[in-house]
PDB file of N, CA and C in Angstrom:
ATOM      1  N   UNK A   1      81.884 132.350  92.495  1.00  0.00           N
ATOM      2  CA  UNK A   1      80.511 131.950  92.707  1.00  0.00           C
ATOM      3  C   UNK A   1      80.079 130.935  91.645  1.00  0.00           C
ATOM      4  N   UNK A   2      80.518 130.836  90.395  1.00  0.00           N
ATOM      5  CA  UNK A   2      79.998 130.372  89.535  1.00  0.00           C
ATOM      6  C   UNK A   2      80.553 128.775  89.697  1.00  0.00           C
ATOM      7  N   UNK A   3      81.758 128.723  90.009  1.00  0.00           N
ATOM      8  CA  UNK A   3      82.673 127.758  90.414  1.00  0.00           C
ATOM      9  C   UNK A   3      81.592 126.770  91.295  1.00  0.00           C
ATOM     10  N   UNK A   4      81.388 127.236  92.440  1.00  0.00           N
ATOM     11  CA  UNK A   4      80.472 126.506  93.237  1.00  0.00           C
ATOM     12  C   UNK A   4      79.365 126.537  93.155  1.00  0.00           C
ATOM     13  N   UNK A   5      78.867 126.684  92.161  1.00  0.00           N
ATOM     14  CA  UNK A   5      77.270 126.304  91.291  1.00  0.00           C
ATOM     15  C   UNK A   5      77.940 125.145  90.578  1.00  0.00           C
ATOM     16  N   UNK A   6      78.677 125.461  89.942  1.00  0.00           N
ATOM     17  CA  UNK A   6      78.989 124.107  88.948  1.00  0.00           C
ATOM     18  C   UNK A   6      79.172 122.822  89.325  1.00  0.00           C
ATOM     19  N   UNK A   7      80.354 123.302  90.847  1.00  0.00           N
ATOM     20  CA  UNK A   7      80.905 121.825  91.172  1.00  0.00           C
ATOM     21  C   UNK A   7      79.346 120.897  92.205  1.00  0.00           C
ATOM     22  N   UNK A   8      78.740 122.103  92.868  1.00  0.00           N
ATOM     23  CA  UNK A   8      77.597 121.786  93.325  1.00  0.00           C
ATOM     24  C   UNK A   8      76.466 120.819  92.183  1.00  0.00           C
ATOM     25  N   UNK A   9      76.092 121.305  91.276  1.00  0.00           N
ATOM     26  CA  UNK A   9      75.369 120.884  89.948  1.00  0.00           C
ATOM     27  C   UNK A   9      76.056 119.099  89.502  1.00  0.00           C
ATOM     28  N   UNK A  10      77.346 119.398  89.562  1.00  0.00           N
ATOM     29  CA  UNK A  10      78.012 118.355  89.104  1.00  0.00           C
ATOM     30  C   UNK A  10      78.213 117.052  90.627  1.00  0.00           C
ATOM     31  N   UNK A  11      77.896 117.258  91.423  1.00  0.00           N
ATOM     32  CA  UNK A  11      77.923 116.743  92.647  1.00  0.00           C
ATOM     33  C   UNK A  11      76.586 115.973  92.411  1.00  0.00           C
ATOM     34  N   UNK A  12      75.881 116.771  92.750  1.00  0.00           N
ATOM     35  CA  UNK A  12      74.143 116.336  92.438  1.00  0.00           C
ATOM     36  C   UNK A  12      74.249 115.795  91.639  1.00  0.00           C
ATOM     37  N   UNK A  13      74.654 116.044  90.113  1.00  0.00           N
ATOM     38  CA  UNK A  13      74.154 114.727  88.781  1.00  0.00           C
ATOM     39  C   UNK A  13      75.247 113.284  88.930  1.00  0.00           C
ATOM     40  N   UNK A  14      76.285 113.162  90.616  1.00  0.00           N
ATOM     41  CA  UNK A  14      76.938 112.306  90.035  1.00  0.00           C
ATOM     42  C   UNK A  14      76.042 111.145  91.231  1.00  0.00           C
ATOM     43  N   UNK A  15      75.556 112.024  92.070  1.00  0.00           N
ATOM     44  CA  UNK A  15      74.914 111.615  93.350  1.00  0.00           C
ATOM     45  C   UNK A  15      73.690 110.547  92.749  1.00  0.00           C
ATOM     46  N   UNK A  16      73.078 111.498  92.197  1.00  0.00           N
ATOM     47  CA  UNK A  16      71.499 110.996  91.238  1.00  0.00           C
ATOM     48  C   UNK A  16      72.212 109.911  90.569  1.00  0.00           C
ATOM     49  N   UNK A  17      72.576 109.306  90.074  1.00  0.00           N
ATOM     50  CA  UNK A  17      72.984 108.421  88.590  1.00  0.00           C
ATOM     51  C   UNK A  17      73.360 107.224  89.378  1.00  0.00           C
ATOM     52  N   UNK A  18      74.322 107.680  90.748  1.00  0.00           N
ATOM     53  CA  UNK A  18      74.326 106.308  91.858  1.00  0.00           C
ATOM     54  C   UNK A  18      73.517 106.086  92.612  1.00  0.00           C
ATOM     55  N   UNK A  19      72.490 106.568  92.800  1.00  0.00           N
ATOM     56  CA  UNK A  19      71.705 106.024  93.525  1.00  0.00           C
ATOM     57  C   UNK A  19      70.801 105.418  92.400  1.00  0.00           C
ATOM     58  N   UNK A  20      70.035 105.942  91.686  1.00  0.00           N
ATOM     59  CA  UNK A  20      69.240 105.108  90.652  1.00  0.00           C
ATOM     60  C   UNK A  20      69.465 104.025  90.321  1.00  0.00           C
ATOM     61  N   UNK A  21      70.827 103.948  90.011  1.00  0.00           N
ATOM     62  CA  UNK A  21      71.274 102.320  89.425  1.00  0.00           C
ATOM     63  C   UNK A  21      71.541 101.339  90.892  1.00  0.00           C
ATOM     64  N   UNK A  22      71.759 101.840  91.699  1.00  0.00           N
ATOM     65  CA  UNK A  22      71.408 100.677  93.027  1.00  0.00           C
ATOM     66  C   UNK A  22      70.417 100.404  93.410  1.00  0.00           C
ATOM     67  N   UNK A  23      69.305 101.010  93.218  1.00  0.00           N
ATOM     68  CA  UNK A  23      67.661 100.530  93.155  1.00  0.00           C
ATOM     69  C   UNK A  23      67.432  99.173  92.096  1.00  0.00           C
ATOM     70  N   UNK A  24      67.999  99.621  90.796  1.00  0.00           N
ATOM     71  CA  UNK A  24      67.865  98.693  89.775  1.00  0.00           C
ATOM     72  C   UNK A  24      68.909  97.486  90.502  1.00  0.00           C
ATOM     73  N   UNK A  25      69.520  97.529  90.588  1.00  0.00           N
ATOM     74  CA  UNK A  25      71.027  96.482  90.828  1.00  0.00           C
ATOM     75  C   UNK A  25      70.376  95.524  92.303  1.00  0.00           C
ATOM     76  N   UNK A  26      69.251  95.917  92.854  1.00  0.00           N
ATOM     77  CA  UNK A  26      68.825  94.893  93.993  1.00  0.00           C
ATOM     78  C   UNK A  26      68.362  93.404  93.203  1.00  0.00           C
ATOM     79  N   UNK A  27      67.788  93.569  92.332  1.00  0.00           N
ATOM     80  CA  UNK A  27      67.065  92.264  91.410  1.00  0.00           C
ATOM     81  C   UNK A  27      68.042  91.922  91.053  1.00  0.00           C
ATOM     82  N   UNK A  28      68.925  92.384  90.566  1.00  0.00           N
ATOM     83  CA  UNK A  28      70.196  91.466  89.223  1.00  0.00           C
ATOM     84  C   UNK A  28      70.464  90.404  90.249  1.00  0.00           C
ATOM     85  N   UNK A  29      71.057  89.291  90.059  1.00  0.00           N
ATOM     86  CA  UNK A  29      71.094  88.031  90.175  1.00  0.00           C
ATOM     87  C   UNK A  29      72.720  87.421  89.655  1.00  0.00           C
ATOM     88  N   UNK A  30      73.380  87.069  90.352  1.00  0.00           N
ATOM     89  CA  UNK A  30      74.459  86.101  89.215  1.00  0.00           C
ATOM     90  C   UNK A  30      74.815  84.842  89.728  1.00  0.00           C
ATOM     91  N   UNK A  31      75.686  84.236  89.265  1.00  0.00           N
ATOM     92  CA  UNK A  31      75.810  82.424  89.307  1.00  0.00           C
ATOM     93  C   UNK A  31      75.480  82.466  91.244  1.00  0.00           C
ATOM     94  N   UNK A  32      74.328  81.431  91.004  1.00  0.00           N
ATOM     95  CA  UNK A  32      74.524  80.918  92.741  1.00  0.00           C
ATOM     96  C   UNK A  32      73.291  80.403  92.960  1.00  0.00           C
ATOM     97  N   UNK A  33      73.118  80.053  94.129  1.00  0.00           N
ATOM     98  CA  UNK A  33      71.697  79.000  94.352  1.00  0.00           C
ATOM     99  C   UNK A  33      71.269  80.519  95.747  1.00  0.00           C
ATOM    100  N   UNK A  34      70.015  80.624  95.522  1.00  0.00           N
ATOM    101  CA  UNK A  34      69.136  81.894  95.684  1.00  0.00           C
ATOM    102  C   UNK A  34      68.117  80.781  96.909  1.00  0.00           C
ATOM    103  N   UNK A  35      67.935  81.368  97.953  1.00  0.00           N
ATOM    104  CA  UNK A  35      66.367  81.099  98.920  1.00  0.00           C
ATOM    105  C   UNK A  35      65.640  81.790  98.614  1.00  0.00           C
ATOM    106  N   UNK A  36      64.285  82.155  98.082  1.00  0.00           N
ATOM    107  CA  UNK A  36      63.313  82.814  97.586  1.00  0.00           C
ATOM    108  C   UNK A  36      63.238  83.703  99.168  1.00  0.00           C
ATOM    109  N   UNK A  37      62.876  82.981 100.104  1.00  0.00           N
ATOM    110  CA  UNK A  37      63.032  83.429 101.700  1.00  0.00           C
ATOM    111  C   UNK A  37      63.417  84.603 101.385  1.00  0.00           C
ATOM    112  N   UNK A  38      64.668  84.424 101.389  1.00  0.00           N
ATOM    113  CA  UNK A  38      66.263  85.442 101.419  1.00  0.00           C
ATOM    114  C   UNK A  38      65.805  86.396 100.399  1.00  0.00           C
ATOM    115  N   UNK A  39      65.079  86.321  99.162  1.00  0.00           N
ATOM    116  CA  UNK A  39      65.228  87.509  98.353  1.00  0.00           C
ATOM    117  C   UNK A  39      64.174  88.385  98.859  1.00  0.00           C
ATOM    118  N   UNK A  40      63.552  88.172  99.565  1.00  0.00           N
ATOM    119  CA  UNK A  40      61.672  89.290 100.047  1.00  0.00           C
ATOM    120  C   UNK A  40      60.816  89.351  98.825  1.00  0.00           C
ATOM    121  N   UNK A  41      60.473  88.432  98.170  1.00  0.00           N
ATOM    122  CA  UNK A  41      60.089  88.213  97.126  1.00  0.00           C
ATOM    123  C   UNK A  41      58.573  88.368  97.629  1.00  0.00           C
ATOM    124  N   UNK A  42      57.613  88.408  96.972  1.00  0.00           N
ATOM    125  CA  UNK A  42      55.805  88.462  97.661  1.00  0.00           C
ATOM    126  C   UNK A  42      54.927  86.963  96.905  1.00  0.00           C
ATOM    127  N   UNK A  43      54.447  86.337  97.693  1.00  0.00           N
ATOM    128  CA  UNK A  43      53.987  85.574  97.052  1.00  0.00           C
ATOM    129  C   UNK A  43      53.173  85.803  96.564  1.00  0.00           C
ATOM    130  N   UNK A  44      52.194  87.127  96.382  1.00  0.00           N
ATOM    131  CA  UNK A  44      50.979  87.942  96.064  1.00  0.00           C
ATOM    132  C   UNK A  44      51.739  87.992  94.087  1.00  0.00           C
ATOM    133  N   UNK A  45      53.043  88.421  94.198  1.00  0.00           N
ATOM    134  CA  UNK A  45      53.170  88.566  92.894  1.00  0.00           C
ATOM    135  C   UNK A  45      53.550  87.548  92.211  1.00  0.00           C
ATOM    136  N   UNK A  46      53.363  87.946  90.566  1.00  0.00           N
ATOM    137  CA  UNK A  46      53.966  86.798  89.610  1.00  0.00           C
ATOM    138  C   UNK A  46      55.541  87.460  88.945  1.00  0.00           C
ATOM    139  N   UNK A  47      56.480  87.007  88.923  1.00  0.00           N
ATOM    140  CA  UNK A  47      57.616  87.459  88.617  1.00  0.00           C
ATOM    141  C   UNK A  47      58.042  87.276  86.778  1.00  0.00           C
ATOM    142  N   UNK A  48      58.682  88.183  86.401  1.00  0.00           N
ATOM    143  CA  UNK A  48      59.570  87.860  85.151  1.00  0.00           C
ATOM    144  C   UNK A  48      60.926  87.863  85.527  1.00  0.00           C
ATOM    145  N   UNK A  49      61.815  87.469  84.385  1.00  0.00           N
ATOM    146  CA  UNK A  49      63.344  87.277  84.742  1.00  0.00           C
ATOM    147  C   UNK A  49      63.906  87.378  82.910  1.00  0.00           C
ATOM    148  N   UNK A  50      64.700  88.309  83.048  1.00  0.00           N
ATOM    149  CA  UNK A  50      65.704  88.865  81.513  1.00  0.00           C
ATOM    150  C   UNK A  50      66.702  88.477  82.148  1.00  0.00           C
ATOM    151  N   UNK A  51      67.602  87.886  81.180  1.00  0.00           N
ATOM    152  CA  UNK A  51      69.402  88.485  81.097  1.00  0.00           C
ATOM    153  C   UNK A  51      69.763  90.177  80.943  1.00  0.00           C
ATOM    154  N   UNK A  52      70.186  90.365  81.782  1.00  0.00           N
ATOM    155  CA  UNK A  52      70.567  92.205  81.370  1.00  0.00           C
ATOM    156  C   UNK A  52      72.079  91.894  80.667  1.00  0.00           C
ATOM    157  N   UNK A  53      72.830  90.569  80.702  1.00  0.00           N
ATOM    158  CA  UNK A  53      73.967  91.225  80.409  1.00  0.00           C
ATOM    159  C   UNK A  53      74.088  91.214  78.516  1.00  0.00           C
ATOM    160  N   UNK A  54      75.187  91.964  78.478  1.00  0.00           N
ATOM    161  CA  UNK A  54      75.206  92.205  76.683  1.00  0.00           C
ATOM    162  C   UNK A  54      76.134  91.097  76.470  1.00  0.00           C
ATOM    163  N   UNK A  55      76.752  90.479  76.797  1.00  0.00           N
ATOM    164  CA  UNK A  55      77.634  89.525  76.364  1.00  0.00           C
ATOM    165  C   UNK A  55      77.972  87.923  76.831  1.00  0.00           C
ATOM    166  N   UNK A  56      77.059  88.096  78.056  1.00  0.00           N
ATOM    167  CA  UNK A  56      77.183  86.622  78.305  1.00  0.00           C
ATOM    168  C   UNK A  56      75.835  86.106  79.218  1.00  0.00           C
ATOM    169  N   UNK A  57      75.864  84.606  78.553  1.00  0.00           N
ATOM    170  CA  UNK A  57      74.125  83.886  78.965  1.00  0.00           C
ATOM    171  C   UNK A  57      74.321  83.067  79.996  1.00  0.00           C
ATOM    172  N   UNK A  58      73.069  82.784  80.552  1.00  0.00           N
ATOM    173  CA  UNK A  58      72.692  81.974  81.923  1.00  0.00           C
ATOM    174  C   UNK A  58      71.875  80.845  81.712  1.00  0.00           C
ATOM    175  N   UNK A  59      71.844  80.307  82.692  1.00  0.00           N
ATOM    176  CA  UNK A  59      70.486  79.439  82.555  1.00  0.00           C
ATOM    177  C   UNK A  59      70.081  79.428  84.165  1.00  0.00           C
ATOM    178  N   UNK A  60      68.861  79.380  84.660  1.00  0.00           N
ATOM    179  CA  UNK A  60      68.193  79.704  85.681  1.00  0.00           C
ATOM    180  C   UNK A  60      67.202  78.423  85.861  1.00  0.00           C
ATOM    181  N   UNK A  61      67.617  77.491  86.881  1.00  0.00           N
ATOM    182  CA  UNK A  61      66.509  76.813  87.555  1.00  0.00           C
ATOM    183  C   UNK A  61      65.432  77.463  88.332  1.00  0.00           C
ATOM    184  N   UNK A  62      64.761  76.797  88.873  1.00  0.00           N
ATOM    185  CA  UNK A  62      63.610  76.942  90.126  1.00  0.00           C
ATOM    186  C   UNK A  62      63.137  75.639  91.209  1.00  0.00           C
ATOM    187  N   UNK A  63      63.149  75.262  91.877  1.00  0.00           N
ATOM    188  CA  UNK A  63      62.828  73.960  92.403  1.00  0.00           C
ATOM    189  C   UNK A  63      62.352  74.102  93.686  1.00  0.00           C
ATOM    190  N   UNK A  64      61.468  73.482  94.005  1.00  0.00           N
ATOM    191  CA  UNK A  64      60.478  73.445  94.901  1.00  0.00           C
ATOM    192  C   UNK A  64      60.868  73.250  96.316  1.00  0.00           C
ATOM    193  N   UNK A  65      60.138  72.894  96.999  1.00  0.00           N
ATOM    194  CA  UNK A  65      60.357  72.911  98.540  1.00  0.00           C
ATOM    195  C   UNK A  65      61.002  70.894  98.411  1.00  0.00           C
ATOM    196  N   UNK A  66      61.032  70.356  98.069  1.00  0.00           N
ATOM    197  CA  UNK A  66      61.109  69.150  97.754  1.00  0.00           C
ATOM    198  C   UNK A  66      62.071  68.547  96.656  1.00  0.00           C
ATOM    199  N   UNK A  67      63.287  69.796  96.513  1.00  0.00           N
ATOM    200  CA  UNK A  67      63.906  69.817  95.553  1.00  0.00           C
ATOM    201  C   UNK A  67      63.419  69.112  93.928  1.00  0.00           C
ATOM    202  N   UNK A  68      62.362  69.617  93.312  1.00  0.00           N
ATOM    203  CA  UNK A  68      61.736  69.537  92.201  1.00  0.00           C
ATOM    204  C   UNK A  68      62.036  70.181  91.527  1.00  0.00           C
ATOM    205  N   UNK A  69      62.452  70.132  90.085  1.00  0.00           N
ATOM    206  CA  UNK A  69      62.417  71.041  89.361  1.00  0.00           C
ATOM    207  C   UNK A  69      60.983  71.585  88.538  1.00  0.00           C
ATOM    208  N   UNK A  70      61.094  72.882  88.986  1.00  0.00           N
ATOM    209  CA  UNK A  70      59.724  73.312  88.574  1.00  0.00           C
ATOM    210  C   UNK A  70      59.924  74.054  87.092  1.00  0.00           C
ATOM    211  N   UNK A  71      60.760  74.763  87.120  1.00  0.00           N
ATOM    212  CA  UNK A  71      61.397  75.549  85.830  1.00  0.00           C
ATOM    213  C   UNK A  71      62.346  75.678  85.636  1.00  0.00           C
ATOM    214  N   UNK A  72      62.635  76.035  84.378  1.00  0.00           N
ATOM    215  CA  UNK A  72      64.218  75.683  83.361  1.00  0.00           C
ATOM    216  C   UNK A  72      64.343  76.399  82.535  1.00  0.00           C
ATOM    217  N   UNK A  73      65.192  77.835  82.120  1.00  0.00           N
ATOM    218  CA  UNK A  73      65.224  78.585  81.427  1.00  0.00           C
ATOM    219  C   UNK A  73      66.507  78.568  80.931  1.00  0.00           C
ATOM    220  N   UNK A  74      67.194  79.177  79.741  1.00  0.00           N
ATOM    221  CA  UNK A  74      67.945  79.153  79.142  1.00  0.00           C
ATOM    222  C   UNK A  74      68.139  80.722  78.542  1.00  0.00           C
ATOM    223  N   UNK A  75      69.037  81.883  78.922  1.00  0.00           N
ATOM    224  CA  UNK A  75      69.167  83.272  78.678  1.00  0.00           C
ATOM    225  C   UNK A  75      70.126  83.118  77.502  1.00  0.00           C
ATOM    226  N   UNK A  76      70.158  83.535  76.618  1.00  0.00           N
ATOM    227  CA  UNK A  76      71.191  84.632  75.477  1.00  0.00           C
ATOM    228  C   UNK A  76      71.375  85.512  76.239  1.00  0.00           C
ATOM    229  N   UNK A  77      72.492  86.155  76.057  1.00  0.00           N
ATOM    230  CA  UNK A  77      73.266  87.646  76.208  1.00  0.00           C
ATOM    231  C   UNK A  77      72.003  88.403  75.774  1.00  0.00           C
ATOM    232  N   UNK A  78      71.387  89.422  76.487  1.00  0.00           N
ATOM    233  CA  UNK A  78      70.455  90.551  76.307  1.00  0.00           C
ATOM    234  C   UNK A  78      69.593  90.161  75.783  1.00  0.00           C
ATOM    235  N   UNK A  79      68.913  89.176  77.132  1.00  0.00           N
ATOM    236  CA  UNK A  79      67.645  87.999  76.338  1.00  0.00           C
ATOM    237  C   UNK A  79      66.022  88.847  76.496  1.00  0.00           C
ATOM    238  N   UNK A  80      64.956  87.809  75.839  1.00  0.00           N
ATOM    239  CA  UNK A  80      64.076  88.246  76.157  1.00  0.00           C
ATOM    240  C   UNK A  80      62.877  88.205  77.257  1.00  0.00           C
ATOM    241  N   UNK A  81      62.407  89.145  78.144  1.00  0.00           N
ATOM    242  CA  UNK A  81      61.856  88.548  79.038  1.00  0.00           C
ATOM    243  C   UNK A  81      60.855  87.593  79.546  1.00  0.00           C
ATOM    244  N   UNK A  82      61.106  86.688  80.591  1.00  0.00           N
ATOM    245  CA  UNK A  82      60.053  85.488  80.703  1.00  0.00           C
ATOM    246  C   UNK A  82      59.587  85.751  81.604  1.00  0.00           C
ATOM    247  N   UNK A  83      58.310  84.836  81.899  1.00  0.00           N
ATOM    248  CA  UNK A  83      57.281  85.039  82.928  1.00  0.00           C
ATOM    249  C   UNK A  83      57.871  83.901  83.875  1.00  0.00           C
ATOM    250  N   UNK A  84      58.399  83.702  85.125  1.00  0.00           N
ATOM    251  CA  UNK A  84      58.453  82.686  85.822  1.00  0.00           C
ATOM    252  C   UNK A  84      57.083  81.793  86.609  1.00  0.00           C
ATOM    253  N   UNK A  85      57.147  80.641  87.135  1.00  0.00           N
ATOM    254  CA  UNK A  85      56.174  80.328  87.887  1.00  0.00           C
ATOM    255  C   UNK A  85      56.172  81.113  88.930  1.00  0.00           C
ATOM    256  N   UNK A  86      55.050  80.631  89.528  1.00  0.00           N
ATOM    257  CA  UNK A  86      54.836  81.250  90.836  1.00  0.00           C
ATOM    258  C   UNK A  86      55.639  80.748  91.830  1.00  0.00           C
ATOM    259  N   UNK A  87      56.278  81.057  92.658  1.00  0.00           N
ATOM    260  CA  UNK A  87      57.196  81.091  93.872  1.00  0.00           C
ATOM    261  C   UNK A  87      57.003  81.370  94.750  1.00  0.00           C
ATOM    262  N   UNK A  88      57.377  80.613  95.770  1.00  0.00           N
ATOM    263  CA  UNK A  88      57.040  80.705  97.195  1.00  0.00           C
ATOM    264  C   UNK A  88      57.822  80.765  97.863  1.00  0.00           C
ATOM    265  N   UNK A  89      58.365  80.897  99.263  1.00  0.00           N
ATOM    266  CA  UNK A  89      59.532  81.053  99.966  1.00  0.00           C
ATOM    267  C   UNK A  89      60.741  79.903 100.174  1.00  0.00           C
ATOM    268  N   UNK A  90      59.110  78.678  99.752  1.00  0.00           N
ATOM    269  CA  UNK A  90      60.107  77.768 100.034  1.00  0.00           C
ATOM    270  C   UNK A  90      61.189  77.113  98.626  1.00  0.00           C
ATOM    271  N   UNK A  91      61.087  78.175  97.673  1.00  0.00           N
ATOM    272  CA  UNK A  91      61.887  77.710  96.815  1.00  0.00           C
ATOM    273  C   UNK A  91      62.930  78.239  96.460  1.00  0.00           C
ATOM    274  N   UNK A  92      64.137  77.005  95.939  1.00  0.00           N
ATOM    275  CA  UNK A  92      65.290  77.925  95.520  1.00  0.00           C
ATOM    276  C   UNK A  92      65.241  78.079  93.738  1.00  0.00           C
ATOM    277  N   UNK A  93      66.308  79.610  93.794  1.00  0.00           N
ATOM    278  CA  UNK A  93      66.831  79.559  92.144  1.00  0.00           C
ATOM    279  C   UNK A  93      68.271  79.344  91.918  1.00  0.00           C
ATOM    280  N   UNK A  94      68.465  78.469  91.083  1.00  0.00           N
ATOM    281  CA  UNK A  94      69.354  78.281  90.655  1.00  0.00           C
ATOM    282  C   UNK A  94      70.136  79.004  89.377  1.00  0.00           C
ATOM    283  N   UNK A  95      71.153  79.936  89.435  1.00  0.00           N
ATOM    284  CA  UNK A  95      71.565  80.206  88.559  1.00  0.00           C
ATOM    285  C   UNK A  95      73.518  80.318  88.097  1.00  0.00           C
ATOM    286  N   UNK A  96      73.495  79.456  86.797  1.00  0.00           N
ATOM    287  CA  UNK A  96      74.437  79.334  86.149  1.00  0.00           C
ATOM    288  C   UNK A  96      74.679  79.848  84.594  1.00  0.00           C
ATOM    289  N   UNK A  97      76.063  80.731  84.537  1.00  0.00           N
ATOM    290  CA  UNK A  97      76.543  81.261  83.349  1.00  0.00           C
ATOM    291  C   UNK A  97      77.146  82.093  84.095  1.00  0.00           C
ATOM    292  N   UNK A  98      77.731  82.864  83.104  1.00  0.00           N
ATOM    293  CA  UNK A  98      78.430  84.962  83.679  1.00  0.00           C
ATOM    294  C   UNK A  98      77.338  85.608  83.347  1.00  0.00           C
ATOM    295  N   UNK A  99      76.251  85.625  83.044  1.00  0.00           N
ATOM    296  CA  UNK A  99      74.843  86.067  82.903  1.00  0.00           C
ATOM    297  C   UNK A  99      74.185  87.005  83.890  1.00  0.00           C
ATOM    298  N   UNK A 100      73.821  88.220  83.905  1.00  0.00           N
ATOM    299  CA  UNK A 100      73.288  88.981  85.364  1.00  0.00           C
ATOM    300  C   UNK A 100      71.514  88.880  84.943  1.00  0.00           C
ATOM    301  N   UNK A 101      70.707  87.893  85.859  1.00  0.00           N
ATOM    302  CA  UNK A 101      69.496  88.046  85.653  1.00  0.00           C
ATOM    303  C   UNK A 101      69.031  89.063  86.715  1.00  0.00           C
ATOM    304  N   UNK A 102      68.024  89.896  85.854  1.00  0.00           N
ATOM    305  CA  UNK A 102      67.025  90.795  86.380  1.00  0.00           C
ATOM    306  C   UNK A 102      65.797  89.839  86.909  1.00  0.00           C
ATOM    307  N   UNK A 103      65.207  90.195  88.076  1.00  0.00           N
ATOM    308  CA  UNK A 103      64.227  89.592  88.361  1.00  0.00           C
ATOM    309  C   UNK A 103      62.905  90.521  88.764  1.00  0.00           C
ATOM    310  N   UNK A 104      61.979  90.751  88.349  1.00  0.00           N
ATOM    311  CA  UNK A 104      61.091  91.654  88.683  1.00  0.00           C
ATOM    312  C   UNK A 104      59.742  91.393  89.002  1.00  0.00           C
ATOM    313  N   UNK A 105      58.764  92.452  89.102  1.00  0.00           N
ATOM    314  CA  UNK A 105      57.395  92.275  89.303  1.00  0.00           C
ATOM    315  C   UNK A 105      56.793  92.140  88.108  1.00  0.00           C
ATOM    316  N   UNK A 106      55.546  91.629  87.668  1.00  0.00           N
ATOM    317  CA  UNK A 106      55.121  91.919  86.355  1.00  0.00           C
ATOM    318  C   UNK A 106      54.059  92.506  86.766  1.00  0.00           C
ATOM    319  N   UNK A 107      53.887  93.742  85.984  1.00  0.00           N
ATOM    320  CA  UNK A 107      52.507  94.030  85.990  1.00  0.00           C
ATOM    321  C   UNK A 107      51.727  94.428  85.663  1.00  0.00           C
TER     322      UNK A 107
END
């Protein structure tokens, strides 16, 4: 009996720990050119964007419906977080490095 409490217990805490981190892991981001479209992003919100990774940096465009560059960021390894412009569907992001950007809500 005790056996299958445990392996049960241990089932559940391995269950919980993968699902949590795939909630987080929808925002991360790595090298590639992004459709704002494509991400379900809200134009209601204003976004930030960190480097999560510990060892290697990015740099992250933004450019407009008119291929403009609107913003230009530059990540360190386990950078600090920025406020992006506002974004709309019709824009892409651009991102280059081995760098995993987080992209979120601010609020």
């Amino acid at each position: 009996m005790k056996k299958k409490i445990i392996a049960l217990l241990l089932v559940s805490c391995f269950l919980l720990s993968v699902s949590s981190n795939t909630a987080h892991a929808l925002n991360v981001f790595k090298e590639g050119v992004y459709k704002v479209a494509d991400l379900n992003f809200s134009e209601d919100n204003q976004y930030m964007a960190q480097n999560v990774s510990q060892t290697e940096g990015a740099y992250l465009q933004i450019f407009d419906e008119k291929q403009v560059l609107v913003q230009s960021i530059r990540f360190q390894p386990d950078s600090e977080k920025f406020n992006l412009v506002k974004i709309t569907p019709e824009f892409r992001i651009v991102i280059v490095g081995g760098g995993s950007i987080y992209i979120y809500p601010a609020k």
